[in-house]
C-alpha atoms as a PDB file:
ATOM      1  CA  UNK A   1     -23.414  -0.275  31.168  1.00  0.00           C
ATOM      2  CA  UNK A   2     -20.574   1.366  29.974  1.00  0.00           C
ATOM      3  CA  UNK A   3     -19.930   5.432  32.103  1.00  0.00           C
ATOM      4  CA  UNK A   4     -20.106   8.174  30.245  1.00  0.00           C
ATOM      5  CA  UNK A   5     -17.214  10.001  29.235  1.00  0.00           C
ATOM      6  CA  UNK A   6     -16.054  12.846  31.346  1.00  0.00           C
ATOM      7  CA  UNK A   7     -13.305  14.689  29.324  1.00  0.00           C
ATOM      8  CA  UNK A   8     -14.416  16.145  25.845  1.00  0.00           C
ATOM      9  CA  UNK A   9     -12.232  15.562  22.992  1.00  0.00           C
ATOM     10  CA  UNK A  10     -12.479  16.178  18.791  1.00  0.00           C
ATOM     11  CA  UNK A  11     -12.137  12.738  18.182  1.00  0.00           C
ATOM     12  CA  UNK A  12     -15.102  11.470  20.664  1.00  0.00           C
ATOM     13  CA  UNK A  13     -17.088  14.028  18.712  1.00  0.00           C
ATOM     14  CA  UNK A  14     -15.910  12.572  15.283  1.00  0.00           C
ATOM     15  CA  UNK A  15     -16.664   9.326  16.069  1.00  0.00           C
ATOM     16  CA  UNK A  16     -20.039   9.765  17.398  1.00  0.00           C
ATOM     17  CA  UNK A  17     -21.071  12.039  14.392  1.00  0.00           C
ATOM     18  CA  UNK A  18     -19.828   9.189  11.772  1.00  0.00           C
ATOM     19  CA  UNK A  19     -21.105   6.591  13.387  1.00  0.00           C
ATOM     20  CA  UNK A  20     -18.322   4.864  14.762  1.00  0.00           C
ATOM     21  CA  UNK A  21     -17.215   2.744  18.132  1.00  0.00           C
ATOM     22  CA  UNK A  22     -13.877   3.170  20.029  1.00  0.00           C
ATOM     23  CA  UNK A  23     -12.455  -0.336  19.026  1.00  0.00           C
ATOM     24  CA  UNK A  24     -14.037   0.020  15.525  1.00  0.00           C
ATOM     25  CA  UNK A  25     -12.064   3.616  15.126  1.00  0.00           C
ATOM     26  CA  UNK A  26      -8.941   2.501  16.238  1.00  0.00           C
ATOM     27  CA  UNK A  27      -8.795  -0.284  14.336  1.00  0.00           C
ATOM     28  CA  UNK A  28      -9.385   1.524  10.765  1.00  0.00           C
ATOM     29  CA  UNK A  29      -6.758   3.955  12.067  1.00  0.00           C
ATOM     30  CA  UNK A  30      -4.459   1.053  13.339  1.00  0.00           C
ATOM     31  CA  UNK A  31      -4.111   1.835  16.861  1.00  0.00           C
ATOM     32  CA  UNK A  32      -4.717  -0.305  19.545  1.00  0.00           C
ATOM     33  CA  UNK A  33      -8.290   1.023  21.251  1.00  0.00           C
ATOM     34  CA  UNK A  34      -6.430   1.264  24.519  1.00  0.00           C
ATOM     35  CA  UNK A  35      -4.393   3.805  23.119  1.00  0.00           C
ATOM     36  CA  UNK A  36      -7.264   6.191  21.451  1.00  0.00           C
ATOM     37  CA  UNK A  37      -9.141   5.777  24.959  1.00  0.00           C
ATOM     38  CA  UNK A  38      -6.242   7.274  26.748  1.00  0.00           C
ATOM     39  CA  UNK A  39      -5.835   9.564  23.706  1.00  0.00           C
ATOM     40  CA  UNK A  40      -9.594  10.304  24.229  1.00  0.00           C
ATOM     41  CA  UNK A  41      -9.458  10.862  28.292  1.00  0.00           C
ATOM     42  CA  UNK A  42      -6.619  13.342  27.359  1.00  0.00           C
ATOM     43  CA  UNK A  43      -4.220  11.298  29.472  1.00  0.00           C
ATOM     44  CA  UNK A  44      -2.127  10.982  26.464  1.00  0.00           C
ATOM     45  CA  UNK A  45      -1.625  13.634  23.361  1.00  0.00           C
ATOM     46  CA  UNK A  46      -2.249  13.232  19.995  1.00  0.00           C
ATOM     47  CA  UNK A  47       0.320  12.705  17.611  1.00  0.00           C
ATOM     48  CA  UNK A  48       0.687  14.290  14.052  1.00  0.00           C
ATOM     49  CA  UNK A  49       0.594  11.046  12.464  1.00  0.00           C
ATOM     50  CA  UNK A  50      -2.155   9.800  14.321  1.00  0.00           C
ATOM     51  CA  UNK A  51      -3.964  13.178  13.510  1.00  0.00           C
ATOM     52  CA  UNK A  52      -3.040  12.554   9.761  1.00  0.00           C
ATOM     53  CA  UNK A  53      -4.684   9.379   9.717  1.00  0.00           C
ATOM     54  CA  UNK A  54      -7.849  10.920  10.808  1.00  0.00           C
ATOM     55  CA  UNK A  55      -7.502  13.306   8.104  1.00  0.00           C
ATOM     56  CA  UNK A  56      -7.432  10.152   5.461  1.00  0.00           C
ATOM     57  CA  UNK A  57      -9.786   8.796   7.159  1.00  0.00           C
ATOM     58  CA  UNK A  58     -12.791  11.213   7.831  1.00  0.00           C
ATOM     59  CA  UNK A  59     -11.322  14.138   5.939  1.00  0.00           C
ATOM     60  CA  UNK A  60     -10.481  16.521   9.165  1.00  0.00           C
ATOM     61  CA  UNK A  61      -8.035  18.787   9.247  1.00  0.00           C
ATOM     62  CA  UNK A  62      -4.869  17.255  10.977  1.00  0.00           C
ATOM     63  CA  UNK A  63      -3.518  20.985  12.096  1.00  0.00           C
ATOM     64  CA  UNK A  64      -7.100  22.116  13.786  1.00  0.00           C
ATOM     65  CA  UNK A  65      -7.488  18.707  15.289  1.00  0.00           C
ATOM     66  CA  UNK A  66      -4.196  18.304  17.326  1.00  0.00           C
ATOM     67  CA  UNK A  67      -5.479  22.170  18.210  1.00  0.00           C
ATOM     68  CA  UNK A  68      -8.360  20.979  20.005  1.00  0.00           C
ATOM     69  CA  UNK A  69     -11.060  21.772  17.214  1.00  0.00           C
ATOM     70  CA  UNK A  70     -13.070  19.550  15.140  1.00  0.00           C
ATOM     71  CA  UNK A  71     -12.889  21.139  11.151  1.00  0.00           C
ATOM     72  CA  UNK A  72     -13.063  19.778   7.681  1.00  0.00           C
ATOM     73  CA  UNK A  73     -10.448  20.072   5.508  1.00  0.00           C
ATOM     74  CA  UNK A  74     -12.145  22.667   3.778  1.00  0.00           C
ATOM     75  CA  UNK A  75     -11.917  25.015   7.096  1.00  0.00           C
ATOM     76  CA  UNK A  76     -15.604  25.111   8.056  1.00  0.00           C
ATOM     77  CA  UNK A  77     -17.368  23.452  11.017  1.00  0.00           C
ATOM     78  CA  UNK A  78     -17.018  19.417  10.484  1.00  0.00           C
ATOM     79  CA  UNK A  79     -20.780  17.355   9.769  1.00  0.00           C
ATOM     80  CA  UNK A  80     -21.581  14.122   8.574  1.00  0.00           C
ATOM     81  CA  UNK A  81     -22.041  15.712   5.064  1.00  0.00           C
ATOM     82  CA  UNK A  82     -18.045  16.268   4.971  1.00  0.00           C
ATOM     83  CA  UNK A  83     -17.806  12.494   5.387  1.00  0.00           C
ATOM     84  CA  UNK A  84     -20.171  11.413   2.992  1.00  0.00           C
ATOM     85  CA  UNK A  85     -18.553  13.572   0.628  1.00  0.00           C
ATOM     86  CA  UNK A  86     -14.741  12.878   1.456  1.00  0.00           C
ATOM     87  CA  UNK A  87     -15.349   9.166   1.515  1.00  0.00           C
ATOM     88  CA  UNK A  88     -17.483   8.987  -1.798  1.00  0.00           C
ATOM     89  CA  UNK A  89     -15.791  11.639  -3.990  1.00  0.00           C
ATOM     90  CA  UNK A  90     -12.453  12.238  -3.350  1.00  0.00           C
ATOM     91  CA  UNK A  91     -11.276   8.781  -1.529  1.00  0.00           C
ATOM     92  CA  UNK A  92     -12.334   6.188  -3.344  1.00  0.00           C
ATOM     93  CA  UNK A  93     -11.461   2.597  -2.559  1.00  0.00           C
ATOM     94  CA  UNK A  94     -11.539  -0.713  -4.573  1.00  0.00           C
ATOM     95  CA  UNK A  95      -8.791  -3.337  -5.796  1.00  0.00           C
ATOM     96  CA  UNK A  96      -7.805  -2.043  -9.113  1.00  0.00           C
ATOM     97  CA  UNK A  97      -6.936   1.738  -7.092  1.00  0.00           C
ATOM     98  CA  UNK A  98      -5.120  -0.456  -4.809  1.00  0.00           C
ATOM     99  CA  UNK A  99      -2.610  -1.634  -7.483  1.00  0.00           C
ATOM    100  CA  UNK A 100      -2.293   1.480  -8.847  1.00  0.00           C
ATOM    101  CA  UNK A 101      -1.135   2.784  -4.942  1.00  0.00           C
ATOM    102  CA  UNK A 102       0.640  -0.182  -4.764  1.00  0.00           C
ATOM    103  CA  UNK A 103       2.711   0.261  -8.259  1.00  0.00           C
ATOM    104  CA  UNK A 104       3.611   3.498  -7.205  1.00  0.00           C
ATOM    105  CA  UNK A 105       5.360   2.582  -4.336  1.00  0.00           C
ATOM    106  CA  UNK A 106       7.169  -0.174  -5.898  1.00  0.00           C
ATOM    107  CA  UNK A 107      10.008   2.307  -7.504  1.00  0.00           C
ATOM    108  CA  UNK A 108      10.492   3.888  -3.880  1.00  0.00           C
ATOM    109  CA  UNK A 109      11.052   0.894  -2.948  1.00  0.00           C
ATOM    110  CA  UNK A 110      13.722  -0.530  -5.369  1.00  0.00           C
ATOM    111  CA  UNK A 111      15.670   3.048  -5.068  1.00  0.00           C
ATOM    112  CA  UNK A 112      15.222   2.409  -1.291  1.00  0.00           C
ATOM    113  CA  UNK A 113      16.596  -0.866  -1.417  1.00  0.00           C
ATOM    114  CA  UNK A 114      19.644  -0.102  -4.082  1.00  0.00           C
ATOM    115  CA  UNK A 115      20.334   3.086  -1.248  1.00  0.00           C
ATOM    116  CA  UNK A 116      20.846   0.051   1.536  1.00  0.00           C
ATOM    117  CA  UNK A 117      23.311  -1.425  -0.530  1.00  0.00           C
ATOM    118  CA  UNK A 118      25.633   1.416  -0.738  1.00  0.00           C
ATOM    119  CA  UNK A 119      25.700   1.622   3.516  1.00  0.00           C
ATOM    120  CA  UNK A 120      25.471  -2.535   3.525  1.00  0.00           C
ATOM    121  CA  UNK A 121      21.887  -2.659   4.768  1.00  0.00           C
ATOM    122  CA  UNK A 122      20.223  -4.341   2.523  1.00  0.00           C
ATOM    123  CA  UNK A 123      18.715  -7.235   4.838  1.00  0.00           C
ATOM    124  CA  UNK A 124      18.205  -4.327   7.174  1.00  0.00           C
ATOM    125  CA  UNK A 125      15.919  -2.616   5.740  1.00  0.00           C
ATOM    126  CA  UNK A 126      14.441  -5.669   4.215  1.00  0.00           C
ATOM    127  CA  UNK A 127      13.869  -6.742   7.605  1.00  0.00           C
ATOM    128  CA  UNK A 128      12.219  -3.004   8.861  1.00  0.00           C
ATOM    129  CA  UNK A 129       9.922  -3.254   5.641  1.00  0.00           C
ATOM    130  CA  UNK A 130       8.339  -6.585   6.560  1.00  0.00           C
ATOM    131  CA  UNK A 131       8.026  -5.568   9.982  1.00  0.00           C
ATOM    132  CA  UNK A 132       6.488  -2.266   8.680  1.00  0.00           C
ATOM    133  CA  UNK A 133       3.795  -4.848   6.489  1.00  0.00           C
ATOM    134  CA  UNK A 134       3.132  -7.039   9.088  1.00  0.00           C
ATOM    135  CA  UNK A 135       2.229  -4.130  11.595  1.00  0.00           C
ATOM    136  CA  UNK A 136       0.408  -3.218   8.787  1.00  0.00           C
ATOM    137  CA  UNK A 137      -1.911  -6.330   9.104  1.00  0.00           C
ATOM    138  CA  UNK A 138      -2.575  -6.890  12.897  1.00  0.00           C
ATOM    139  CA  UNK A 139      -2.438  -2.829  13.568  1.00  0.00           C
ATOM    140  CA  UNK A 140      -5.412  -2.660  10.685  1.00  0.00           C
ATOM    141  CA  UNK A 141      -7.093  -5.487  11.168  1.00  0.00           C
ATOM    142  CA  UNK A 142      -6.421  -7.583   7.771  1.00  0.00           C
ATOM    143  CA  UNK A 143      -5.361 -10.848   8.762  1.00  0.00           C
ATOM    144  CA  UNK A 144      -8.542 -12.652   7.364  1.00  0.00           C
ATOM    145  CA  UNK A 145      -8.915 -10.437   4.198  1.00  0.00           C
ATOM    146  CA  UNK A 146      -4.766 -10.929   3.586  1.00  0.00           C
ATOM    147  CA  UNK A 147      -5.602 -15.053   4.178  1.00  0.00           C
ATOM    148  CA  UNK A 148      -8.488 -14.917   1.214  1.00  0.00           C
ATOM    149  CA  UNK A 149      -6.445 -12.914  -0.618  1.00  0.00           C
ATOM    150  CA  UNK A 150      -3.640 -15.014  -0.778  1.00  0.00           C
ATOM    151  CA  UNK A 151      -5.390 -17.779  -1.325  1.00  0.00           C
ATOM    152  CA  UNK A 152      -5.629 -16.828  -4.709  1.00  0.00           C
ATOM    153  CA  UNK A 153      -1.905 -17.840  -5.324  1.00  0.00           C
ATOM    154  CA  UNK A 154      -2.259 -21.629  -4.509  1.00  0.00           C
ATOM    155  CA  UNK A 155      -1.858 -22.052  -8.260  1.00  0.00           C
ATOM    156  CA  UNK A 156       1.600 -20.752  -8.307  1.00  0.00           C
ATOM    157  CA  UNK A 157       4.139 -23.490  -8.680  1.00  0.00           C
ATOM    158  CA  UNK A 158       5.697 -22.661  -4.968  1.00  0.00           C
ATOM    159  CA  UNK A 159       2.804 -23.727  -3.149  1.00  0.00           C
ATOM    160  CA  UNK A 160       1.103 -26.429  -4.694  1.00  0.00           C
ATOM    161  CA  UNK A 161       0.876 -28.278  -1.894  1.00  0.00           C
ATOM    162  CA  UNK A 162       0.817 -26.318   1.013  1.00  0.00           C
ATOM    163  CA  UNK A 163      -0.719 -23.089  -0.684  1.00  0.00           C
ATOM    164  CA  UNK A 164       0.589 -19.283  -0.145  1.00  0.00           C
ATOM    165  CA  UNK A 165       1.172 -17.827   3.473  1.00  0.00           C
ATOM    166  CA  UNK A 166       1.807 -14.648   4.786  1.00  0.00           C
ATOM    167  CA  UNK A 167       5.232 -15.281   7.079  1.00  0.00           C
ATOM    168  CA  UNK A 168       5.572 -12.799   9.812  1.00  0.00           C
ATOM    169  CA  UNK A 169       9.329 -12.778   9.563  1.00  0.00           C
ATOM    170  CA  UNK A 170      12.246 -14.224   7.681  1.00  0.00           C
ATOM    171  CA  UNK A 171      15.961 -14.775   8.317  1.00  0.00           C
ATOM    172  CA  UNK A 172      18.031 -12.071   7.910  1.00  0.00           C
ATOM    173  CA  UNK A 173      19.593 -12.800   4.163  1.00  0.00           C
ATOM    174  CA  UNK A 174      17.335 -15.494   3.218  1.00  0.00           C
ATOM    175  CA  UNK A 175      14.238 -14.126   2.152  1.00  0.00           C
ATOM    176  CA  UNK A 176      10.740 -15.584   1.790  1.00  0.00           C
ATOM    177  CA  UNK A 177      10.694 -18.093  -0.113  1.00  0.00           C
ATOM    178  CA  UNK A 178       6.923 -17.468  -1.615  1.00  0.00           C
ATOM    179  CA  UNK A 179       7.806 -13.832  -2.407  1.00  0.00           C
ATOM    180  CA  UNK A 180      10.955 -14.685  -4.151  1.00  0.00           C
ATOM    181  CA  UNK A 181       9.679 -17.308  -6.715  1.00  0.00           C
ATOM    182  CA  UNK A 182       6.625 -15.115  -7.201  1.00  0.00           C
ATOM    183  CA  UNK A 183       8.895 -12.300  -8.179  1.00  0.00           C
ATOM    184  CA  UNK A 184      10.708 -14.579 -10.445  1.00  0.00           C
ATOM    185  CA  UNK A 185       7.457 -15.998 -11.823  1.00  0.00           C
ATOM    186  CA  UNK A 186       6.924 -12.317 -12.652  1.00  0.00           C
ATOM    187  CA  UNK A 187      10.095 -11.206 -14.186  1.00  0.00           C
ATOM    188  CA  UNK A 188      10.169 -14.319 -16.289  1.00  0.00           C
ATOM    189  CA  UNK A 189       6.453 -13.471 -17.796  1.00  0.00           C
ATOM    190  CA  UNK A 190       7.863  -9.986 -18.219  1.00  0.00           C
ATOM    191  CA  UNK A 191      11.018 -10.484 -19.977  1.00  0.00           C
ATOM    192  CA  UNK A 192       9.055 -12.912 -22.282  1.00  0.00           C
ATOM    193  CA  UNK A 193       6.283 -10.363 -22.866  1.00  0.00           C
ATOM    194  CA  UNK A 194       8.987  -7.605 -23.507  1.00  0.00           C
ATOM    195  CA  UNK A 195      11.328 -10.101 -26.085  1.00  0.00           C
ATOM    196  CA  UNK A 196       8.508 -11.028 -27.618  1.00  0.00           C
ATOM    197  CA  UNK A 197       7.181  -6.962 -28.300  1.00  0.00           C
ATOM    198  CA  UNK A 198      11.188  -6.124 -29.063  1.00  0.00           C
ATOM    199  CA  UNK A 199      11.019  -9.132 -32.242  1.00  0.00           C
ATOM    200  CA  UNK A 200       7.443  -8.071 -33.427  1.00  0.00           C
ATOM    201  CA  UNK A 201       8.922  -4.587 -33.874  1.00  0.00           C
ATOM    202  CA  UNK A 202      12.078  -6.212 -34.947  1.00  0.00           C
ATOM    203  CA  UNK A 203      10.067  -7.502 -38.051  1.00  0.00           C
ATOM    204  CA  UNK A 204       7.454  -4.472 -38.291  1.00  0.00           C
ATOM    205  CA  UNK A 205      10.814  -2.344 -39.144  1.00  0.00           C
ATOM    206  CA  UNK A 206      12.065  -4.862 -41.901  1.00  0.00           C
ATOM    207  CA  UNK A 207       8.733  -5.270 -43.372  1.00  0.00           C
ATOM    208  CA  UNK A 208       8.358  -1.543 -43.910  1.00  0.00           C
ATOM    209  CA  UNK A 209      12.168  -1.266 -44.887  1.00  0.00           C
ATOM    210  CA  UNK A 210      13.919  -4.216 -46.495  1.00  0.00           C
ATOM    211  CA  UNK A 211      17.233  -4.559 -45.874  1.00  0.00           C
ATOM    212  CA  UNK A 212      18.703  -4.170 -49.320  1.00  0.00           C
ATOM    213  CA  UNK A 213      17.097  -2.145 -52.130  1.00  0.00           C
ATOM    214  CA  UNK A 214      15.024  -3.159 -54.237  1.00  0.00           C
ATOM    215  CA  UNK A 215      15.882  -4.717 -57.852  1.00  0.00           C
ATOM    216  CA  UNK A 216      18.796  -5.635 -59.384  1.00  0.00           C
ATOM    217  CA  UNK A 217      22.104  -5.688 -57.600  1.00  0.00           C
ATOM    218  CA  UNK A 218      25.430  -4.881 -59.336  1.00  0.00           C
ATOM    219  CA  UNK A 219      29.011  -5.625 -58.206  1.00  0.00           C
ATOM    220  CA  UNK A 220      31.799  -3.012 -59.421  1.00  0.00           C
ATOM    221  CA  UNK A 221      35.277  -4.544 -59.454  1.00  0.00           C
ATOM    222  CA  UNK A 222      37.703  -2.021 -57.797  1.00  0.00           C
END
C-alpha cells in the first residue's frame, strides 16, 4: 500500500482533481515519473517549461504554479470545470489539427535548416532535430501509436518489403533513407500537380485571348 504523501504541492492537487496517476501525468507531460515525484516531494523545483506544459495540458497558469498556487488561466481558483472546459473548447485534438500544427512548423524548419548552412551545420542540426523527435516518442509515450501509424506507408515504393520504420538515429550526412524518398515521392506529386495547374491556366488564358486577332490578316511591304 503505497504512503501517503507528506509534502503538499500544486501539481499533487492537479492531478488528484483531474483524475490522474503519477506515471500517467508524467508521461502526457513527457517526464520521466521519477522526476515529477521528486518534483512533487519538493526535493527538486519546477521548471518553466515543465510548468508550461501543465498549462497545455490542464490549462493552469504556468506563472502562479511555479509560485506555489494552483489557478486557471483565467486567474480564479482551479476545478475540474476549468479542465473540462480547456480540454473540450479551446484544445482540441484529432489528426487533421495535427497536420495543420505540423504544416506550420514545416517553414521554421526549412529557414532553420537554410540558417545551418550559412555556419556549416547542416547535419548538425539535422542530427539535434531527430534527437529532439525521438525524445519526443519515448519521453511521451508514442512508440506503439508512431508503429501503427507508420504502418500506413508500407505502400510506398521504399519499403515494399520490409515496410516503414521509425530509425532512432542516422549517420551524420547520410540521412534516412525512408524520409528522403518519401520527400521525393512528395515533391515529385507536387511539381506534377503544380505543372499540370501552370498549363491548364496556360490554355484558360489563350482560350479567352487568342493569340492573333481575329479576321483577316494583312502584310504591308515597307
Amino acid at each position: 500500500m503505497p504512503r501517503k504523501p507528506t509534502q503538499k504541492h500544486p501539481i499533487r492537487d492537479l492531478r488528484k482533481l483531474i483524475g490522474k496517476s503519477q506515471c500517467g501525468f508524467a508521461q502526457t507531460i513527457g517526464i520521466n515519473p521519477g522526476k515529477l515525484k521528486r518534483i512533487e516531494n519538493n526535493d527538486l523545483a519546477l521548471s518553466p517549461k515543465i510548468a508550461r506544459r501543465i498549462r497545455l495540458e490542464a490549462g493552469v497558469d504556468d506563472k502562479q504554479l511555479l509560485a506555489g498556487r494552483l489557478r486557471s488561466v483565467w486567474g480564479d481558483k482551479y476545478t475540474l470545470r476549468h479542465h473540462e472546459q480547456w480540454k473540450s473548447r479551446y484544445f482540441q485534438q484529432d489528426e487533421q489539427i495535427a497536420k495543420t500544427e505540423a504544416m506550420k512548423l514545416a517553414p521554421l524548419i526549412d529557414i532553420l535548416f537554410r540558417a545551418s548552412v550559412k555556419r556549416s551545420r547542416l547535419w548538425q542540426v539535422s542530427e539535434a532535430m531527430i534527437e529532439a523527435l525521438n525524445e519526443c516518442v519515448e519521453g511521451f509515450d508514442l512508440r506503439p501509436v508512431v508503429d501503427a501509424i507508420l504502418v500506413r506507408y508500407k505502400t510506398l515504393s521504399v519499403d515494399k518489403k520490409r515496410g516503414a520504420q521509425w530509425y532512432p538515429w542516422f549517420p551524420q550526412g547520410r540521412g534516412d533513407l525512408f524520409a528522403r524518398r518519401w520527400w521525393q515521392e512528395k515533391h515529385r506529386a507536387w511539381v506534377r500537380n503544380y505543372r499540370g495547374r501552370r498549363h491548364e491556366r496556360r490554355l484558360k488564358r489563350l482560350r479567352a485571348k487568342p493569340p492573333f486577332p481575329r479576321g483577316i490578316i494583312t502584310f504591308t511591304q515597307g
